[in-house]
PDB file of N, CA and C in Angstrom:
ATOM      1  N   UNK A   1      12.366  27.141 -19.625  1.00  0.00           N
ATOM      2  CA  UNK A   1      13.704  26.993 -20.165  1.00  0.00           C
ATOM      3  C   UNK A   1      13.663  25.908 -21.236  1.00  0.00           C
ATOM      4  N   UNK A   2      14.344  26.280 -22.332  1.00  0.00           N
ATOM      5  CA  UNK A   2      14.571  25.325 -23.268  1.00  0.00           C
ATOM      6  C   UNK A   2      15.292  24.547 -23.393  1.00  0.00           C
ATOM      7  N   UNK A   3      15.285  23.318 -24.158  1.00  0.00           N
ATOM      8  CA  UNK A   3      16.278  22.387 -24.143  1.00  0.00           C
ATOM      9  C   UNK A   3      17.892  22.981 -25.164  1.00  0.00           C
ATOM     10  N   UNK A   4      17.811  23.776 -25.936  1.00  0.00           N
ATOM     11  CA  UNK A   4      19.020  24.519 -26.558  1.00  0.00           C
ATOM     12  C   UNK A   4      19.366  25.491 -25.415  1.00  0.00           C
ATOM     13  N   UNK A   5      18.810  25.890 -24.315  1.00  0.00           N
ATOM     14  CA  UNK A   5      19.117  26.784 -23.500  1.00  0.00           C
ATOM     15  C   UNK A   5      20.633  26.266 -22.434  1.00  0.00           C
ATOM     16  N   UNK A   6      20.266  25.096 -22.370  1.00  0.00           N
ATOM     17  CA  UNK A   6      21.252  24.657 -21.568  1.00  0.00           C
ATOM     18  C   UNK A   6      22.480  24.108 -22.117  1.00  0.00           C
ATOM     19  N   UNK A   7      23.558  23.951 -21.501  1.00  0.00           N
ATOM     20  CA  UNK A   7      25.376  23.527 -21.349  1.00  0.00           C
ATOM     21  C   UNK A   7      24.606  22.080 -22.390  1.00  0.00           C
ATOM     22  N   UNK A   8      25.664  21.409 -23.294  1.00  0.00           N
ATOM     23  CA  UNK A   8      25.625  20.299 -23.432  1.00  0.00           C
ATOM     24  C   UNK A   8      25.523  19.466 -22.468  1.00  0.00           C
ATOM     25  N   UNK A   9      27.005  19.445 -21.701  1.00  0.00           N
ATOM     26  CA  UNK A   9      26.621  18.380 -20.397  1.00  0.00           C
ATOM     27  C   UNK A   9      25.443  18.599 -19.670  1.00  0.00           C
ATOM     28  N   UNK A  10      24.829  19.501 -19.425  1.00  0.00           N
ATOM     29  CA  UNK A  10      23.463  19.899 -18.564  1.00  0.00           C
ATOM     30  C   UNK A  10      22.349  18.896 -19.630  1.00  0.00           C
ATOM     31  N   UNK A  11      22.006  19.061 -20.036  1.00  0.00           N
ATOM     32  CA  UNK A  11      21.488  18.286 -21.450  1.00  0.00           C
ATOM     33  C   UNK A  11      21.373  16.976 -21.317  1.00  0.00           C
ATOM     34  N   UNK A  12      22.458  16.430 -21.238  1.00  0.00           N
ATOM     35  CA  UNK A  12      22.842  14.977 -21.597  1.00  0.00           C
ATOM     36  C   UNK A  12      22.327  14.556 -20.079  1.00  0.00           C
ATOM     37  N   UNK A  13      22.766  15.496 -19.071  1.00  0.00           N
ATOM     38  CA  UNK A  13      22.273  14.681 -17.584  1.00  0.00           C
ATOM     39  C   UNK A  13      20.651  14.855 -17.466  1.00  0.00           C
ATOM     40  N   UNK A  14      20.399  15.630 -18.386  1.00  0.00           N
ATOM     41  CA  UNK A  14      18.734  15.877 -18.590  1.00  0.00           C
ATOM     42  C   UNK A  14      18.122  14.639 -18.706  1.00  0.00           C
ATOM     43  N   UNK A  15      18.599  14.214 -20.312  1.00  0.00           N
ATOM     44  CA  UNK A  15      18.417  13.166 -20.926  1.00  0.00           C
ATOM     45  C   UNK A  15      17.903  11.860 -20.425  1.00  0.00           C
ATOM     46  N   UNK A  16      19.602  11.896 -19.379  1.00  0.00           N
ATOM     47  CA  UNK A  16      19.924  10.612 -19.083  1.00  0.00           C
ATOM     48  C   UNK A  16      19.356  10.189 -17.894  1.00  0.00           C
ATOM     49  N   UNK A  17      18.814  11.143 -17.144  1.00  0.00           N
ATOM     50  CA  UNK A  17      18.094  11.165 -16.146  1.00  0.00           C
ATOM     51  C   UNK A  17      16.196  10.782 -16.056  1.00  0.00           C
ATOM     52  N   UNK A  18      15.395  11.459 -17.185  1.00  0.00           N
ATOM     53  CA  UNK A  18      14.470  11.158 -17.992  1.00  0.00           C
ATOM     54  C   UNK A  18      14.351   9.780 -18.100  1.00  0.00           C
ATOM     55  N   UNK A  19      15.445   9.406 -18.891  1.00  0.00           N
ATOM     56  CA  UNK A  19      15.629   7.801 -19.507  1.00  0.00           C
ATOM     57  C   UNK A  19      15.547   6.425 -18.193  1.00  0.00           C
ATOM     58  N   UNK A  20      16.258   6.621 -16.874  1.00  0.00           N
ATOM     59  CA  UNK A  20      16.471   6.230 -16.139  1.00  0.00           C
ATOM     60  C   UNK A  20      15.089   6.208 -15.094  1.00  0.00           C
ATOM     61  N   UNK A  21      14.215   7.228 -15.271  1.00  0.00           N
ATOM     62  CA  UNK A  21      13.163   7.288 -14.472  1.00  0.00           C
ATOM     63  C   UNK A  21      11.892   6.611 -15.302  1.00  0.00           C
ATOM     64  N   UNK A  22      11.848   6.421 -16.387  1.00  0.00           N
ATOM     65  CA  UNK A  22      11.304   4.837 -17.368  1.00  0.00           C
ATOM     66  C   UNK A  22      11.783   3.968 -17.472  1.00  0.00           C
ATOM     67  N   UNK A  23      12.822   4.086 -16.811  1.00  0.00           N
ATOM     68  CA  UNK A  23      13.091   2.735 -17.148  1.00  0.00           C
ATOM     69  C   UNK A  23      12.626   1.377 -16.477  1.00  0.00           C
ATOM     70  N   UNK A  24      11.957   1.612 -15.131  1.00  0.00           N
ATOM     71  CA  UNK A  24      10.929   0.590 -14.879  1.00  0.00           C
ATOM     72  C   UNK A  24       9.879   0.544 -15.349  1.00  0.00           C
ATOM     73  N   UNK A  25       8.937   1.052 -16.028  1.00  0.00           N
ATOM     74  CA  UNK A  25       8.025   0.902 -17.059  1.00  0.00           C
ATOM     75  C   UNK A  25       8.306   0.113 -18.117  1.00  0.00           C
ATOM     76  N   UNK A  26       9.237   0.404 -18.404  1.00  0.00           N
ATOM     77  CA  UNK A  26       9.847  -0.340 -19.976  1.00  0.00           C
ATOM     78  C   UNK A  26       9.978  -1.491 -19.378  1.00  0.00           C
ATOM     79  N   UNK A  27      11.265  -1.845 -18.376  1.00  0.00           N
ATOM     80  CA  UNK A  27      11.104  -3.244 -17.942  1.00  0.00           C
ATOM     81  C   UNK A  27       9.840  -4.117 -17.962  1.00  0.00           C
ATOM     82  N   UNK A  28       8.736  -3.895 -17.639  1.00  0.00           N
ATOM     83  CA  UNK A  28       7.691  -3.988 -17.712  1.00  0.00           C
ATOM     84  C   UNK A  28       6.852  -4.775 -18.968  1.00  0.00           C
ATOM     85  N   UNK A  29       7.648  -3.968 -19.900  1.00  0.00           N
ATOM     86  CA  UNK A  29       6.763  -3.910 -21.761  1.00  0.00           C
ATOM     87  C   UNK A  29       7.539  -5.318 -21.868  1.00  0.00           C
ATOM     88  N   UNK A  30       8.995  -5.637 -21.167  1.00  0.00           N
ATOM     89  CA  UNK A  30       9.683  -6.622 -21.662  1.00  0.00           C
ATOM     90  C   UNK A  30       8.511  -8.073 -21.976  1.00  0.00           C
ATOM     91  N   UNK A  31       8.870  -8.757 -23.046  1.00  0.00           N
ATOM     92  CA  UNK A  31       8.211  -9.988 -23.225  1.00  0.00           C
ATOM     93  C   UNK A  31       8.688 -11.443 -22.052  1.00  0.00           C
ATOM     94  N   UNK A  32       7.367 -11.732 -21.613  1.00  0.00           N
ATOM     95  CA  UNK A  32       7.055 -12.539 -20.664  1.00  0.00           C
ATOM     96  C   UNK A  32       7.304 -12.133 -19.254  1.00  0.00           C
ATOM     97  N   UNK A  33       6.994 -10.722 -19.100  1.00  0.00           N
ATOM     98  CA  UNK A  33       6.744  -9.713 -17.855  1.00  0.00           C
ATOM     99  C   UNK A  33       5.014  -9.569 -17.415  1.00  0.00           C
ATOM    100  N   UNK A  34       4.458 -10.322 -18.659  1.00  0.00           N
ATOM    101  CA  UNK A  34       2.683 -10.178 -18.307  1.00  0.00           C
ATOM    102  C   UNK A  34       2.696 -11.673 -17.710  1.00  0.00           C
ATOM    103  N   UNK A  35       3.373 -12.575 -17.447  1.00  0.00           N
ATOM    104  CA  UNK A  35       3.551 -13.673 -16.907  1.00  0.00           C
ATOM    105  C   UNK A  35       3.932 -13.216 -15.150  1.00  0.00           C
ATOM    106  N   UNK A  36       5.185 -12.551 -15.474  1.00  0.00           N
ATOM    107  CA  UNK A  36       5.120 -12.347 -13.860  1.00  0.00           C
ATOM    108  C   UNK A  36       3.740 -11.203 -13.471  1.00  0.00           C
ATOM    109  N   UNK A  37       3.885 -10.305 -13.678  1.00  0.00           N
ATOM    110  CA  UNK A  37       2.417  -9.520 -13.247  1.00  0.00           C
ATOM    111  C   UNK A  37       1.431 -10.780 -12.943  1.00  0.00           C
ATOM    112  N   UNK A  38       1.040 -11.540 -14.034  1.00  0.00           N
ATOM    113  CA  UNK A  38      -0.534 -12.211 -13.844  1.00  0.00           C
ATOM    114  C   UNK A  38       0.168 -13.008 -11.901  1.00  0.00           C
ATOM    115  N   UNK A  39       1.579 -13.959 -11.682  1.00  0.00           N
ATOM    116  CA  UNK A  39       1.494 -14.335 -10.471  1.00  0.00           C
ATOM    117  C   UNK A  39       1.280 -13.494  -9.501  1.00  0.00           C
ATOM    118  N   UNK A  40       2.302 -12.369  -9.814  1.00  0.00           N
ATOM    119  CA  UNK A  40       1.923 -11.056  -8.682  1.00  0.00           C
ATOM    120  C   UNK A  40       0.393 -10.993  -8.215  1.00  0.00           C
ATOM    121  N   UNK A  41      -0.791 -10.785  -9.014  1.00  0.00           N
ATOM    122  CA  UNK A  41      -1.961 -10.674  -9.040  1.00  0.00           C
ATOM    123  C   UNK A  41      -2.742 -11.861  -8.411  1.00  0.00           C
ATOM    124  N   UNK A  42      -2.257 -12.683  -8.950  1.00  0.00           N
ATOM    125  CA  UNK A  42      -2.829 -14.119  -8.624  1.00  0.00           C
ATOM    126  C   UNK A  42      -2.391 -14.065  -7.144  1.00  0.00           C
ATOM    127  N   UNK A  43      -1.074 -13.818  -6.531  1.00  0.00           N
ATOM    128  CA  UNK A  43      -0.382 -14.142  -4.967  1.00  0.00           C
ATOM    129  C   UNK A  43      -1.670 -13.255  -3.878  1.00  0.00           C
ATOM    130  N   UNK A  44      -1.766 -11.779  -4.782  1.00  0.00           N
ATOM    131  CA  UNK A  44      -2.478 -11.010  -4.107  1.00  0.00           C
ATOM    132  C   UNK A  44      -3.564 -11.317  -3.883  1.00  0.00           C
ATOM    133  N   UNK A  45      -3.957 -11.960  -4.732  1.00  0.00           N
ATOM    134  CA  UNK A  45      -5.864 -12.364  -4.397  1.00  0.00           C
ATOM    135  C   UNK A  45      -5.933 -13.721  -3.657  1.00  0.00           C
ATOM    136  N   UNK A  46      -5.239 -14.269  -3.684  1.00  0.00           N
ATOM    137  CA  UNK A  46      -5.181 -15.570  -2.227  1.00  0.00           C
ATOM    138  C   UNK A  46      -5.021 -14.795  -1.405  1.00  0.00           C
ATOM    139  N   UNK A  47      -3.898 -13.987  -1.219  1.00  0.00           N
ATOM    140  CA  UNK A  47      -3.668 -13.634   0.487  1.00  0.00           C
ATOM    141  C   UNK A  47      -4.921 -12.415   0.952  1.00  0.00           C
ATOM    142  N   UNK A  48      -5.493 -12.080  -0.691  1.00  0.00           N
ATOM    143  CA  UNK A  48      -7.055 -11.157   0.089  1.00  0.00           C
ATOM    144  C   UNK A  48      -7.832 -12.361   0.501  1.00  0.00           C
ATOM    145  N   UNK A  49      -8.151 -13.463   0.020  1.00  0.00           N
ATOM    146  CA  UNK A  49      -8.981 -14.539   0.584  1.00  0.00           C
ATOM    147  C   UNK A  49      -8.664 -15.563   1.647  1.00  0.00           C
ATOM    148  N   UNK A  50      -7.721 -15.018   1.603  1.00  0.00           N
ATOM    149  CA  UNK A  50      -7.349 -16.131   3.138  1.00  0.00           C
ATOM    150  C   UNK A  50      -6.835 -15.381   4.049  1.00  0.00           C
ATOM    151  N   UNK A  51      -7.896 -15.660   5.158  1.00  0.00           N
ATOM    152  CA  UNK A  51      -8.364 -15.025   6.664  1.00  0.00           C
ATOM    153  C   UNK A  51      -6.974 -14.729   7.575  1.00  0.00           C
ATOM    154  N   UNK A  52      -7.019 -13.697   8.046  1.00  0.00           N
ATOM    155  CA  UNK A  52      -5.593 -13.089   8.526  1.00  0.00           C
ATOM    156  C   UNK A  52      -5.417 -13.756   9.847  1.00  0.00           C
ATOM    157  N   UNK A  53      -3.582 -14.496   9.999  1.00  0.00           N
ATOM    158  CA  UNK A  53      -3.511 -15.239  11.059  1.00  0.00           C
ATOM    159  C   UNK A  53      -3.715 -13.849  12.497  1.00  0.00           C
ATOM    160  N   UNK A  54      -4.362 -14.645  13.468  1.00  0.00           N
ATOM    161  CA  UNK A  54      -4.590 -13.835  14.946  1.00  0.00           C
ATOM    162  C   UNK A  54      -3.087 -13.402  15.201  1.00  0.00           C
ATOM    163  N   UNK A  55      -2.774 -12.455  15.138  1.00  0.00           N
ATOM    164  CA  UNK A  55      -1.766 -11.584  16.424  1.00  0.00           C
ATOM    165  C   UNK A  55      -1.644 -11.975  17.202  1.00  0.00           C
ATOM    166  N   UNK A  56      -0.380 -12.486  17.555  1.00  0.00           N
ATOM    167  CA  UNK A  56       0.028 -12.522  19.135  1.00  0.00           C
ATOM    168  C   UNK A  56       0.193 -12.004  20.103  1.00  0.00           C
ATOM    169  N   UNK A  57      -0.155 -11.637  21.246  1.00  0.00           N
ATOM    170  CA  UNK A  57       0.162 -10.421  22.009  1.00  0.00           C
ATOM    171  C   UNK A  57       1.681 -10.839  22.783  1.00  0.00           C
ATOM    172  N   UNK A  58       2.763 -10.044  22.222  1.00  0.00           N
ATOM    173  CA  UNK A  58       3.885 -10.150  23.268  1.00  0.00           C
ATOM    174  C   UNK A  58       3.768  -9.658  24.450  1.00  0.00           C
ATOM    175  N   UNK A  59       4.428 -10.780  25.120  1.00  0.00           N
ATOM    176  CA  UNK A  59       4.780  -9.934  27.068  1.00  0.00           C
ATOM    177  C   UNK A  59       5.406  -8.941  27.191  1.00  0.00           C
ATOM    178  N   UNK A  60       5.047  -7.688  27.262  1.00  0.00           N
ATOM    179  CA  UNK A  60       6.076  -6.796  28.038  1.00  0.00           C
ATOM    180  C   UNK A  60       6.478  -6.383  28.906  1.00  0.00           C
ATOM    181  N   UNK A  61       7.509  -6.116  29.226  1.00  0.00           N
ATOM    182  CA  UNK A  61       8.019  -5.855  31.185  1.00  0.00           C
ATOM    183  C   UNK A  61       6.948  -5.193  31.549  1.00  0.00           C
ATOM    184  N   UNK A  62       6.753  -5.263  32.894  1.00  0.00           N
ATOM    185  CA  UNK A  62       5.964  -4.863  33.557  1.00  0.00           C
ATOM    186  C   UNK A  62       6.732  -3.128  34.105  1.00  0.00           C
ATOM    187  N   UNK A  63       5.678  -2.972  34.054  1.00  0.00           N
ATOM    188  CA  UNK A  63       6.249  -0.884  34.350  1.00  0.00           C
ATOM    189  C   UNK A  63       6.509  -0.922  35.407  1.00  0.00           C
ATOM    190  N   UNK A  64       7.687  -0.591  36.625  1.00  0.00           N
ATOM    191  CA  UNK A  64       7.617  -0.329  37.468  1.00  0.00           C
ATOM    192  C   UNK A  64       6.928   0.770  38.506  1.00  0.00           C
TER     193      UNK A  64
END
């Protein structure tokens, strides 16, 4: 189906829908967004290098 195939309004919700599903990418391109990424990256690679706290085992009722 083509894009002249459809209703105007069908179209425009095409559009606008398209636009809305980049639009976190674009956020992204924004200037001083490679600043947050690099902490993101940086947070992630400490918490890969530092040793995972032991689990606690909770008490649970006892089964009758």
């Amino acid at each position: 189906m083509n894009a002249d195939d459809l209703d105007p309004r069908e179209a425009e919700r095409v559009r606008r829908r398209d636009r809305e599903a980049t639009a976190a990418e674009r956020a992204l391109m924004q200037p001083g967004m490679g600043k947050v990424f690099k902490q993101i990256q940086d947070a992630q690679a400490r918490a890969a290098d530092e040793p995972s706290k032991p689990r606690r085992r909770r008490r649970g009722r006892k089964k009758e």
